[in-house]
Every structure is written in C-alpha cells, then in structure tokens.
Protein backbone atom coordinates (compact mmCIF):
# COMPACT_ATOMS: atom_id res chain seq x y z
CA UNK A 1 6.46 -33.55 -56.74
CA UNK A 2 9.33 -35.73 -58.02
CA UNK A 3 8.06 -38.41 -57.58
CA UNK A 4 4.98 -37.78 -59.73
CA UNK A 5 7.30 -36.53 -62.80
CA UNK A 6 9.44 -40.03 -62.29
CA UNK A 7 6.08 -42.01 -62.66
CA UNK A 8 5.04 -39.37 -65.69
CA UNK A 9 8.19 -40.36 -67.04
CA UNK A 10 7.80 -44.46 -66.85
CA UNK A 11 4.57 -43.55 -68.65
CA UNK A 12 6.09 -41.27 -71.44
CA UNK A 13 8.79 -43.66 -71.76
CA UNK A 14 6.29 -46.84 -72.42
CA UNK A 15 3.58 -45.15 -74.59
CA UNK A 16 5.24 -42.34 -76.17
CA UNK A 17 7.22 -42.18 -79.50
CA UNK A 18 10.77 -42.48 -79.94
CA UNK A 19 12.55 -39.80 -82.03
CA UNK A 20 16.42 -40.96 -81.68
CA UNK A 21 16.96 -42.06 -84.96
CA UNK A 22 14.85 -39.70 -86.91
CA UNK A 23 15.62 -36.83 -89.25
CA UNK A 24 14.90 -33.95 -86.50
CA UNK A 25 14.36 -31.48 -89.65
CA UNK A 26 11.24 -33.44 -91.45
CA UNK A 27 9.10 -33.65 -87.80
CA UNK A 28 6.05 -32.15 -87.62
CA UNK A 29 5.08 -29.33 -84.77
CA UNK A 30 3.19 -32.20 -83.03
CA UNK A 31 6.68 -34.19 -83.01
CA UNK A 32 8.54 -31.23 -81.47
CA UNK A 33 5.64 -30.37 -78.74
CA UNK A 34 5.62 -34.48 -77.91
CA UNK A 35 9.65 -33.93 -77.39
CA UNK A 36 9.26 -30.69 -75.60
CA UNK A 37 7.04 -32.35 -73.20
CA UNK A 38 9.59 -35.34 -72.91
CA UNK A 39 12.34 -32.87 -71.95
CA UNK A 40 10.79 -31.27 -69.53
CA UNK A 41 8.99 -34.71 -67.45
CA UNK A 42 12.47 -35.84 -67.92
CA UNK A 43 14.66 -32.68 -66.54
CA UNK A 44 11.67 -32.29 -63.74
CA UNK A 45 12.26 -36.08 -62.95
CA UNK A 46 15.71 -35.73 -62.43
CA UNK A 47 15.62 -32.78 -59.84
C-alpha cells in the first residue's frame, strides 16, 4: 500500500499545483481540497 501512495505522490508532485508561496487566505475551496489531498498522499507515503 505504500508503495502505491509514494508513486501517487511522484505524480501529485509533477502535475499538481504548488501553493508555498501563496496567500493561503485568498484560495479557493478547490485550492484547499487539492492541498488536503496532497497532505494526506504525502503523510500515507511516509508511513
């Protein structure tokens, strides 16, 4: 199972957004769910 959220995370990491040096408070609920689903491959890849 880890090793499928390690490859998920590659992915994420290639094709998905970065939101590092972006106001946090002017992102839109389709921002937050893209970083809630970045946290969680990420934590899951790291167990």
């Amino acid at each position: 199972m880890r090793a499928i959220f390690q490859i998920l995370a590659k992915i994420n990491k290639v094709l998905l957004p970065r939101y590092s040096h972006r106001d946090l408070n002017k992102l839109s609920k389709f921002d937050y769910a893209i970083i809630g689903y970045r946290y969680w491959v990420t934590i899951n890849s790291l167990r």
